[in-house]
N, C-alpha and C. Protein backbone atom coordinates (compact mmCIF):
# COMPACT_ATOMS: atom_id res chain seq x y z
N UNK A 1 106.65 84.16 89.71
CA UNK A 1 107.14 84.82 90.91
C UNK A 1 106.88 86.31 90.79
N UNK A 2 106.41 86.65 91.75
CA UNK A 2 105.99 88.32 91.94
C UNK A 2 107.37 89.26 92.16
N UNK A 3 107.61 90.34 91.58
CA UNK A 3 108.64 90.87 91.96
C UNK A 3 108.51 92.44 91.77
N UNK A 4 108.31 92.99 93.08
CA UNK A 4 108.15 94.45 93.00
C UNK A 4 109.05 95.47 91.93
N UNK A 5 108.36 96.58 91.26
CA UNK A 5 108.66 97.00 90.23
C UNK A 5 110.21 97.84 90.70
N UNK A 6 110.21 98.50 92.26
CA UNK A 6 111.11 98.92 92.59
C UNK A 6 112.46 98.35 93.03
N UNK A 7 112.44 96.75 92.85
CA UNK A 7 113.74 96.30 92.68
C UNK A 7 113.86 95.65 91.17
N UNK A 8 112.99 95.74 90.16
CA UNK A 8 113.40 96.15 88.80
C UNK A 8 114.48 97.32 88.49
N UNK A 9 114.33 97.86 89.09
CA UNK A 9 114.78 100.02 88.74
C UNK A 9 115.04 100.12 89.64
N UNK A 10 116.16 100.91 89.97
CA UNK A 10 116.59 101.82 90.58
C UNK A 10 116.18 103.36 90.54
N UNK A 11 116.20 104.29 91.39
CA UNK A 11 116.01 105.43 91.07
C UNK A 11 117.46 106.50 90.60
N UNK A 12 118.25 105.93 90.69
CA UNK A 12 119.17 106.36 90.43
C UNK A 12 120.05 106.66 89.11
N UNK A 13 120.95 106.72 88.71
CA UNK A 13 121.69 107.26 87.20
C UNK A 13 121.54 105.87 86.28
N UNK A 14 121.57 104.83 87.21
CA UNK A 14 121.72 103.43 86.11
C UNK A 14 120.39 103.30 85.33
N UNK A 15 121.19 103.19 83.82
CA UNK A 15 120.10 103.40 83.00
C UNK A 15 120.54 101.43 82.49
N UNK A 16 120.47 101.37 81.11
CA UNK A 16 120.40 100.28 80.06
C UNK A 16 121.49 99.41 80.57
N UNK A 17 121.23 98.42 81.05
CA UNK A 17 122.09 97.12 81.18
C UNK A 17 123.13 96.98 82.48
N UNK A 18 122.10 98.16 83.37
CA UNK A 18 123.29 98.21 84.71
C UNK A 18 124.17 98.77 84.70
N UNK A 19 124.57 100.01 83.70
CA UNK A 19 125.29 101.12 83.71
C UNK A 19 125.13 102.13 83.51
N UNK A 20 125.77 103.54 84.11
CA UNK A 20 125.67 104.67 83.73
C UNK A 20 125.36 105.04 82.55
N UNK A 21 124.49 105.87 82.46
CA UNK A 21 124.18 106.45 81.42
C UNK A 21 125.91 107.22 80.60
N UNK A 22 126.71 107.63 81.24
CA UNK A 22 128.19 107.98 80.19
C UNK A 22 128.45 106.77 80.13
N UNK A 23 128.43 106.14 80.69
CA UNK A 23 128.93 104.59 80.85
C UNK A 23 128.41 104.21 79.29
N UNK A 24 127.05 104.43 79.11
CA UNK A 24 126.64 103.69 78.13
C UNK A 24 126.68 103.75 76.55
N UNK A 25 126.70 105.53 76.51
CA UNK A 25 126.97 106.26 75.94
C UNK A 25 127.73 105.85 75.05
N UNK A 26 129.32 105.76 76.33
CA UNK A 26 130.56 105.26 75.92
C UNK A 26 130.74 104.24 75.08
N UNK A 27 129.75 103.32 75.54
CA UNK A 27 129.69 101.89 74.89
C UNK A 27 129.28 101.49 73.68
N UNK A 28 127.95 102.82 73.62
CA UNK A 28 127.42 103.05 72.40
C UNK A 28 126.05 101.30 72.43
N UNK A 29 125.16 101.82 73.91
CA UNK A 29 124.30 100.87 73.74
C UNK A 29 123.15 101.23 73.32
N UNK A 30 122.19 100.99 72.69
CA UNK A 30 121.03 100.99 72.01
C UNK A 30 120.38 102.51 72.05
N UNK A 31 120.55 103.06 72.80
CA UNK A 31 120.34 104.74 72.98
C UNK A 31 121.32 105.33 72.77
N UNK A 32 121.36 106.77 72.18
CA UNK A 32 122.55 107.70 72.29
C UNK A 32 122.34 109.16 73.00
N UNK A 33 121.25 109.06 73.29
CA UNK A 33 120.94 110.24 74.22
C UNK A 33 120.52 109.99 75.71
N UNK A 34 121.31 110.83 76.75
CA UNK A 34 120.70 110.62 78.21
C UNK A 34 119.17 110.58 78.09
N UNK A 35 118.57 111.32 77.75
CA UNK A 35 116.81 111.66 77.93
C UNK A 35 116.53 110.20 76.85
N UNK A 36 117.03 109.59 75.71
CA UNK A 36 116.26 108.51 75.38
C UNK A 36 117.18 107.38 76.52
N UNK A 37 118.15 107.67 77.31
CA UNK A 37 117.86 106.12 78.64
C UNK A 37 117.11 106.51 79.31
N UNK A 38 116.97 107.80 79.87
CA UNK A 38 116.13 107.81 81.13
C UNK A 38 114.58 107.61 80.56
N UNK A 39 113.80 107.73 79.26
CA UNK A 39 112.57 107.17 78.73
C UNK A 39 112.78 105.68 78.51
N UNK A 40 113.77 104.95 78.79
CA UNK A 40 113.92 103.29 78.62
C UNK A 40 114.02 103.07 80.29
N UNK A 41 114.13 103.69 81.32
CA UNK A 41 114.35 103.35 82.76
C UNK A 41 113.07 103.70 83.01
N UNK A 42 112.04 104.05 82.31
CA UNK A 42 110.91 104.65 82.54
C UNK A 42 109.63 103.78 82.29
N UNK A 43 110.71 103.66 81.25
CA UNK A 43 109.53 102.52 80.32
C UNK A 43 109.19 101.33 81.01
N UNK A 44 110.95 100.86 81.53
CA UNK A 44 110.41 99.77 82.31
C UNK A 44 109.99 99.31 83.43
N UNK A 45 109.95 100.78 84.28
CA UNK A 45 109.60 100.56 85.81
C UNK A 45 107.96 100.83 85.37
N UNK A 46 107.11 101.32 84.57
CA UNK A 46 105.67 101.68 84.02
C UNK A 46 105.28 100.60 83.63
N UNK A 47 105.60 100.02 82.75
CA UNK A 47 105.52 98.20 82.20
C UNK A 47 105.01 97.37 83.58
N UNK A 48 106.42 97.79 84.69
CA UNK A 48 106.31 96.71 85.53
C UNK A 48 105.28 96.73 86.32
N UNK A 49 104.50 97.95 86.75
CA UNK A 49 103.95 98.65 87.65
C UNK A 49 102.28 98.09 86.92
N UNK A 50 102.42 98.21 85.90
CA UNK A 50 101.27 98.03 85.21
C UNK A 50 100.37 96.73 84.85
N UNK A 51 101.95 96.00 84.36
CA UNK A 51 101.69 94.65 84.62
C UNK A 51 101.34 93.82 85.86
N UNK A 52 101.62 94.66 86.97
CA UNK A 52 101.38 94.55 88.37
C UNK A 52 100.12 94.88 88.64
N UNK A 53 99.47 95.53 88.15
CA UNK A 53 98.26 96.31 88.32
C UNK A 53 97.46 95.34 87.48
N UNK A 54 97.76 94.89 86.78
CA UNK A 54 96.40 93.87 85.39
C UNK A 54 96.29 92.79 86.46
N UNK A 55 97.12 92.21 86.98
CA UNK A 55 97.74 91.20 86.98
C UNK A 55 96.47 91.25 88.47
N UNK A 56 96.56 92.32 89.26
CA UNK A 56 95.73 92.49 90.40
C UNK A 56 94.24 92.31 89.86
N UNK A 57 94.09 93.13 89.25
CA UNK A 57 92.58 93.27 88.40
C UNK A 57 92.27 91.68 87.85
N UNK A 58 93.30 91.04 87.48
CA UNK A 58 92.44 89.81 87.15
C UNK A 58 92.35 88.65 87.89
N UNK A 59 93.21 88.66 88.90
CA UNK A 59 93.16 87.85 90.41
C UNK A 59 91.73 88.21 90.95
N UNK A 60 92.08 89.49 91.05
CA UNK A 60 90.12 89.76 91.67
C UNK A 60 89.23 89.11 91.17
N UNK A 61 89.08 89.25 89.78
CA UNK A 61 87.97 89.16 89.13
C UNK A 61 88.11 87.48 88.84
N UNK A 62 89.21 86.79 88.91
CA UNK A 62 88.72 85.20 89.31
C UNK A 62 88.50 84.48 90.36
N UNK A 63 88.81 85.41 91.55
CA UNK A 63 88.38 85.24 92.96
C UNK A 63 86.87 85.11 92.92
N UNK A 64 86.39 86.60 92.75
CA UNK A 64 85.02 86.87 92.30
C UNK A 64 84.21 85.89 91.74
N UNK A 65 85.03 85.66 90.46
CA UNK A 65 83.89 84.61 89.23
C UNK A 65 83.91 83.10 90.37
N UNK A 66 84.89 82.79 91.07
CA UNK A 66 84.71 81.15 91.67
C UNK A 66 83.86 81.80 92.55
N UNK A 67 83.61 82.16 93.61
CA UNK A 67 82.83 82.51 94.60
C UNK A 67 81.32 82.24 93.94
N UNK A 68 81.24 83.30 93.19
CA UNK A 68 79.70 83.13 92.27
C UNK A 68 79.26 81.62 91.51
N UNK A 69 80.51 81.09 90.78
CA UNK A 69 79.87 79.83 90.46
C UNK A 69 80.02 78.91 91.42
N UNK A 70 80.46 78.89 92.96
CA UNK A 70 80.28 77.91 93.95
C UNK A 70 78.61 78.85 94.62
N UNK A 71 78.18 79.55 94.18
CA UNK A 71 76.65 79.78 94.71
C UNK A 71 76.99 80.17 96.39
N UNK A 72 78.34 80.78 96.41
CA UNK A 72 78.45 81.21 97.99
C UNK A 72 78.09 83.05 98.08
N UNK A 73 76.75 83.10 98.02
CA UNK A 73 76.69 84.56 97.75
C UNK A 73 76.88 85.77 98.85
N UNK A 74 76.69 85.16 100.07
CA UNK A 74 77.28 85.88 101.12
C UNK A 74 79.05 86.22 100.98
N UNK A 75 80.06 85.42 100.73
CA UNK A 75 81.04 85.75 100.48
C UNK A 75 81.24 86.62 99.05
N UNK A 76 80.45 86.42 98.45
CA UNK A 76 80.82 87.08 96.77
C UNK A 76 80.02 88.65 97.22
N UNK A 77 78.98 88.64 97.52
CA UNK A 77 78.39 89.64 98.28
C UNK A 77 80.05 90.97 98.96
N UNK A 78 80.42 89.89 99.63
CA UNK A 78 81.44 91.18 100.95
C UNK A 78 82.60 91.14 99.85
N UNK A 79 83.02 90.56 98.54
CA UNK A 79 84.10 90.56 98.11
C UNK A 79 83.72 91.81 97.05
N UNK A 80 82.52 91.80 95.99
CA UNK A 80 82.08 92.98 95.63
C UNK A 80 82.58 94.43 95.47
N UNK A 81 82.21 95.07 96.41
CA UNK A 81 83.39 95.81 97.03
C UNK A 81 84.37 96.78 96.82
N UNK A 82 84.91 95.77 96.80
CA UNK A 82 86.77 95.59 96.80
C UNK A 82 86.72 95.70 95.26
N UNK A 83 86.40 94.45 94.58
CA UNK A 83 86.06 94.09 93.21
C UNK A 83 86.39 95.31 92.50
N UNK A 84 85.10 96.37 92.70
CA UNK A 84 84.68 97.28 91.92
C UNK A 84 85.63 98.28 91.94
N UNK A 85 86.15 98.50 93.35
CA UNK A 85 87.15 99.31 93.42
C UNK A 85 88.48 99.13 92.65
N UNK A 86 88.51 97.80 92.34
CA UNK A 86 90.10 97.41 91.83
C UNK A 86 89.63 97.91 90.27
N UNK A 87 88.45 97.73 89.64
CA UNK A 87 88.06 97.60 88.32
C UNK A 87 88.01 99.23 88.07
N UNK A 88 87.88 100.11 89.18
CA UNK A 88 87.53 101.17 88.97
C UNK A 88 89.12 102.12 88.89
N UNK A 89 89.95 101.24 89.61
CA UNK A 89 91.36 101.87 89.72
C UNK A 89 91.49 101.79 88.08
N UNK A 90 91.58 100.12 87.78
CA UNK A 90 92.45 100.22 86.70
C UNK A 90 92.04 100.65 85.17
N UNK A 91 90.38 101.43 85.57
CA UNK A 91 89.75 102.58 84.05
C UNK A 91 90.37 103.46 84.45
N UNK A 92 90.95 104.07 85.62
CA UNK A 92 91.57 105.12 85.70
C UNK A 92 92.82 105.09 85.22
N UNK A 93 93.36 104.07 85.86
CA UNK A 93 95.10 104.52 85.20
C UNK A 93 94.88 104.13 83.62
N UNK A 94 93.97 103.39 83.33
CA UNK A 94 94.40 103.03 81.61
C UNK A 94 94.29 101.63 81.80
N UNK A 95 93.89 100.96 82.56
CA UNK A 95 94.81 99.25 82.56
C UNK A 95 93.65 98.90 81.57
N UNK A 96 92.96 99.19 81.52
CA UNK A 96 91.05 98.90 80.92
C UNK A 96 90.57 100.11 80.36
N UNK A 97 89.64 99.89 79.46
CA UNK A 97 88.65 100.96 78.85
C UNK A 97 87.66 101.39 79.97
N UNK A 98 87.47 102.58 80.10
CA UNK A 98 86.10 102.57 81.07
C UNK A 98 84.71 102.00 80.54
N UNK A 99 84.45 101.51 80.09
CA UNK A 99 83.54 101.05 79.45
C UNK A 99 83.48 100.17 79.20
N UNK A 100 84.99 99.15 79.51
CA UNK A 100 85.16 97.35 79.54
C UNK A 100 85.19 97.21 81.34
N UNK A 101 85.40 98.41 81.59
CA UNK A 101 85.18 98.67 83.35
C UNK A 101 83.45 98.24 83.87
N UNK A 102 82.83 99.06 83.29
CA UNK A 102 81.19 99.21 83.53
C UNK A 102 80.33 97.76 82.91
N UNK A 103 81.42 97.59 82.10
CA UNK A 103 80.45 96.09 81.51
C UNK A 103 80.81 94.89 82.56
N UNK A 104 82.30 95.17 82.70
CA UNK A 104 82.91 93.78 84.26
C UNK A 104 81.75 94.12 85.07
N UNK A 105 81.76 95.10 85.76
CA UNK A 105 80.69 95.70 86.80
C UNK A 105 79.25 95.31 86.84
N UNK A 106 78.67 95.82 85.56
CA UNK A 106 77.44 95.44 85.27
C UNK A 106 76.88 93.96 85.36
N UNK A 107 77.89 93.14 84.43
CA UNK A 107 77.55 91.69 84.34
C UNK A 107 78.30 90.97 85.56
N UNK A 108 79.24 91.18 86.73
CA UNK A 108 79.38 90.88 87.97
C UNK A 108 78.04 91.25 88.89
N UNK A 109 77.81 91.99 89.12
CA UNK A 109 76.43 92.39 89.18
C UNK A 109 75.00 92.12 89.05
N UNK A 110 75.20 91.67 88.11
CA UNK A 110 74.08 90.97 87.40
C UNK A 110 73.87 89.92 87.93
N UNK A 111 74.98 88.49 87.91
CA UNK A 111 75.30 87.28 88.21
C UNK A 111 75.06 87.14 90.17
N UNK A 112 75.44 88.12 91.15
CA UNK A 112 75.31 88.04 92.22
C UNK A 112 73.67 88.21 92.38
N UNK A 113 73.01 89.47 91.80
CA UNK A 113 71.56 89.16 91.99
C UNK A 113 70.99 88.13 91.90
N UNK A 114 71.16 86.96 90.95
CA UNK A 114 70.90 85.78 90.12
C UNK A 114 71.15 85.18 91.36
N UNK A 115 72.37 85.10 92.26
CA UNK A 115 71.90 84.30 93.27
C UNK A 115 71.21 84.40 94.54
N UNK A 116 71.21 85.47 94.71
CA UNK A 116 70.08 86.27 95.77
C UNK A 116 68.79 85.70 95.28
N UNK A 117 68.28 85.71 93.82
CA UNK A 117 66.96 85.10 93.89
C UNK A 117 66.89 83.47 93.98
């Protein structure tokens, strides 16, 4: 089940386990400093966001790969695209190496010419 990163987190004071950061303090939960909860409320709305982001990048890219091995190259053709753009987002944020970016690219690429001839 998909679940947006922003009803993971709140933007607000609730840090570790659904309580205030004095709250937690108080409690003495796994952090003892405000600035190390607010790097654990951080951590996990980035995680989620990210994992959200791979998670896009590799939907594409098996959309992509069936299209090509059903030999429908007009559709793999207009999906392309999009493809490259998603592959190109995620060398930017980090989700991928740029250079595990250019090789998806290259050898997607490659495989659509293959059916053009």
């Amino acid at each position: 089940m998909h679940v947006p990163p922003w009803t993971i987190l709140s933007f607000d004071r609730i840090g570790l386990n659904g309580v205030s950061c004095k709250e937690a303090l108080r409690r003495k939960l796994m952090a003892n400093h405000v600035s190390s909860l607010k790097r654990i409320r951080v951590t996990r709305y980035r995680t989620a966001v990210n994992r959200m982001r791979k998670t896009r990048l590799r939907h594409q890219l098996r959309a992509l790969r069936r299209l090509i091995e059903a030999n429908n190259y007009s559709a793999a053709n207009e999906l392309l695209p999009r493809t490259f753009s998603i592959i190109d987002r995620a060398a930017k944020w980090g989700i991928i190496h740029t250079n595990t970016a250019d090789r998806y690219k290259a050898r997607l690429h490659k495989r659509i010419k293959s059916l053009a001839a």
